[in-house]
C-alpha atoms as a PDB file:
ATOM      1  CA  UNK A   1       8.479  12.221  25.468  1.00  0.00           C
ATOM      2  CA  UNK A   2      11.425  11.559  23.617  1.00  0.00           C
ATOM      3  CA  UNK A   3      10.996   7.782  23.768  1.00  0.00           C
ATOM      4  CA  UNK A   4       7.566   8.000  22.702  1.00  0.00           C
ATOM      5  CA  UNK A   5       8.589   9.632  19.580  1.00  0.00           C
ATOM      6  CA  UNK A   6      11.292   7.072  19.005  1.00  0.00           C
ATOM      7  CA  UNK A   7       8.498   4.058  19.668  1.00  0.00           C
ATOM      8  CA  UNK A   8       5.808   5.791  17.335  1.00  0.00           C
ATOM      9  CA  UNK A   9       8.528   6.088  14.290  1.00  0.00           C
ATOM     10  CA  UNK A  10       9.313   2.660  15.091  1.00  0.00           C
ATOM     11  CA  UNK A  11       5.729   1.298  14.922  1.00  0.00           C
ATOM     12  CA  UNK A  12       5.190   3.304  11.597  1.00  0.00           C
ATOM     13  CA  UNK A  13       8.225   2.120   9.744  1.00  0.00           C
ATOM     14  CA  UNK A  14       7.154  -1.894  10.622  1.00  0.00           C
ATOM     15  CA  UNK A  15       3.602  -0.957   9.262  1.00  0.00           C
ATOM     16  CA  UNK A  16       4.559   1.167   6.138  1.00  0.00           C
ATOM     17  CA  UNK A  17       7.391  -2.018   5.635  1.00  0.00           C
ATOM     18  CA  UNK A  18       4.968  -4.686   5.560  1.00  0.00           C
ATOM     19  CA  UNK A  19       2.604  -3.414   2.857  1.00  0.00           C
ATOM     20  CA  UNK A  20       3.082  -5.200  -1.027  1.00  0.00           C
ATOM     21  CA  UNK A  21       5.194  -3.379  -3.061  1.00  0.00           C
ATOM     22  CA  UNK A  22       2.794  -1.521  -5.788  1.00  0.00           C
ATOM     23  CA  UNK A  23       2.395  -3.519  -8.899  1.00  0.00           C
ATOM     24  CA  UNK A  24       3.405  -6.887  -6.957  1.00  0.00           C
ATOM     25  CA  UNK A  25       1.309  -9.774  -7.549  1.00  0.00           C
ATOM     26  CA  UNK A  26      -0.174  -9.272  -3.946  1.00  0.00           C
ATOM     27  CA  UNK A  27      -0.538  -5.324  -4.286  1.00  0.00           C
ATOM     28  CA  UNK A  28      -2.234  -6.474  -6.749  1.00  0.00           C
ATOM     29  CA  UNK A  29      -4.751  -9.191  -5.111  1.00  0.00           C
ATOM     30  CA  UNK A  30      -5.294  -6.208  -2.134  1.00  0.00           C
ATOM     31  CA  UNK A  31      -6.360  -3.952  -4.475  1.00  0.00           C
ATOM     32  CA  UNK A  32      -9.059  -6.194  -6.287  1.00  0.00           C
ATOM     33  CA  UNK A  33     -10.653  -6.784  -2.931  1.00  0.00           C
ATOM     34  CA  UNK A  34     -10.934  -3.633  -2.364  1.00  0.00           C
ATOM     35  CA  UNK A  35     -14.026  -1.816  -2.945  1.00  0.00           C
ATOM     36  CA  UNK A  36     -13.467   0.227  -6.176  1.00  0.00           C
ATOM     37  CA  UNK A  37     -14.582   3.629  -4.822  1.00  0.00           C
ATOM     38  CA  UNK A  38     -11.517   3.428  -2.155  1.00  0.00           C
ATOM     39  CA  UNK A  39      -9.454   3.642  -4.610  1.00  0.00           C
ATOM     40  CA  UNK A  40      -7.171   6.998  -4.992  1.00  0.00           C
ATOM     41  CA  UNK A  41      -6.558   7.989  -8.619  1.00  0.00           C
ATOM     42  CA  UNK A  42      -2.904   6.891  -8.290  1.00  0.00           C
ATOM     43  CA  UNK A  43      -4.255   3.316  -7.094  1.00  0.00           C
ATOM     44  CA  UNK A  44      -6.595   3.122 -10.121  1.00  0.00           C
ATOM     45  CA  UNK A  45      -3.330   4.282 -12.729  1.00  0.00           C
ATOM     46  CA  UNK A  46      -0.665   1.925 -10.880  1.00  0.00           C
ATOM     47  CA  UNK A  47      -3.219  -1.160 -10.863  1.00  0.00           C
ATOM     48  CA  UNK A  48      -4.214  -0.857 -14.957  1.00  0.00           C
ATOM     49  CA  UNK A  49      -0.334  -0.098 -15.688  1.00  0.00           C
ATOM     50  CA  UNK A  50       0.757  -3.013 -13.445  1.00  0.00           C
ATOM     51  CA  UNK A  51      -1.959  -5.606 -13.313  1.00  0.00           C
ATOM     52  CA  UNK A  52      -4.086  -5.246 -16.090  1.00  0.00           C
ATOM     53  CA  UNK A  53      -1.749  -3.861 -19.296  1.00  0.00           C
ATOM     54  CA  UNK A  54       1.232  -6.262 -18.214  1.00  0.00           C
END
């Protein structure tokens, strides 16, 4: 039990890790493929402060 804990925390830190910094140039790419109504209010703020009003 106590292993799979350890392996889970593991396998969420290397996930959560390889995601783009937000307002990175490729945070920003991601987020202009995806589909606009995906977006969370904090996605829509961080992409017009970061990639649009530079």
């Amino acid at each position: 039990m106590r292993k799979t804990i350890i392996a889970l925390s593991v396998l969420l830190g290397l996930v959560t890790g390889c995601a783009p910094e937000v307002g990175s140039p490729e945070w920003c790419k991601k987020m202009k493929t995806k589909p606009n109504g995906e977006w969370t209010m904090n996605e829509a703020k961080d992409y017009a402060s970061h990639c649009l009003f530079k």
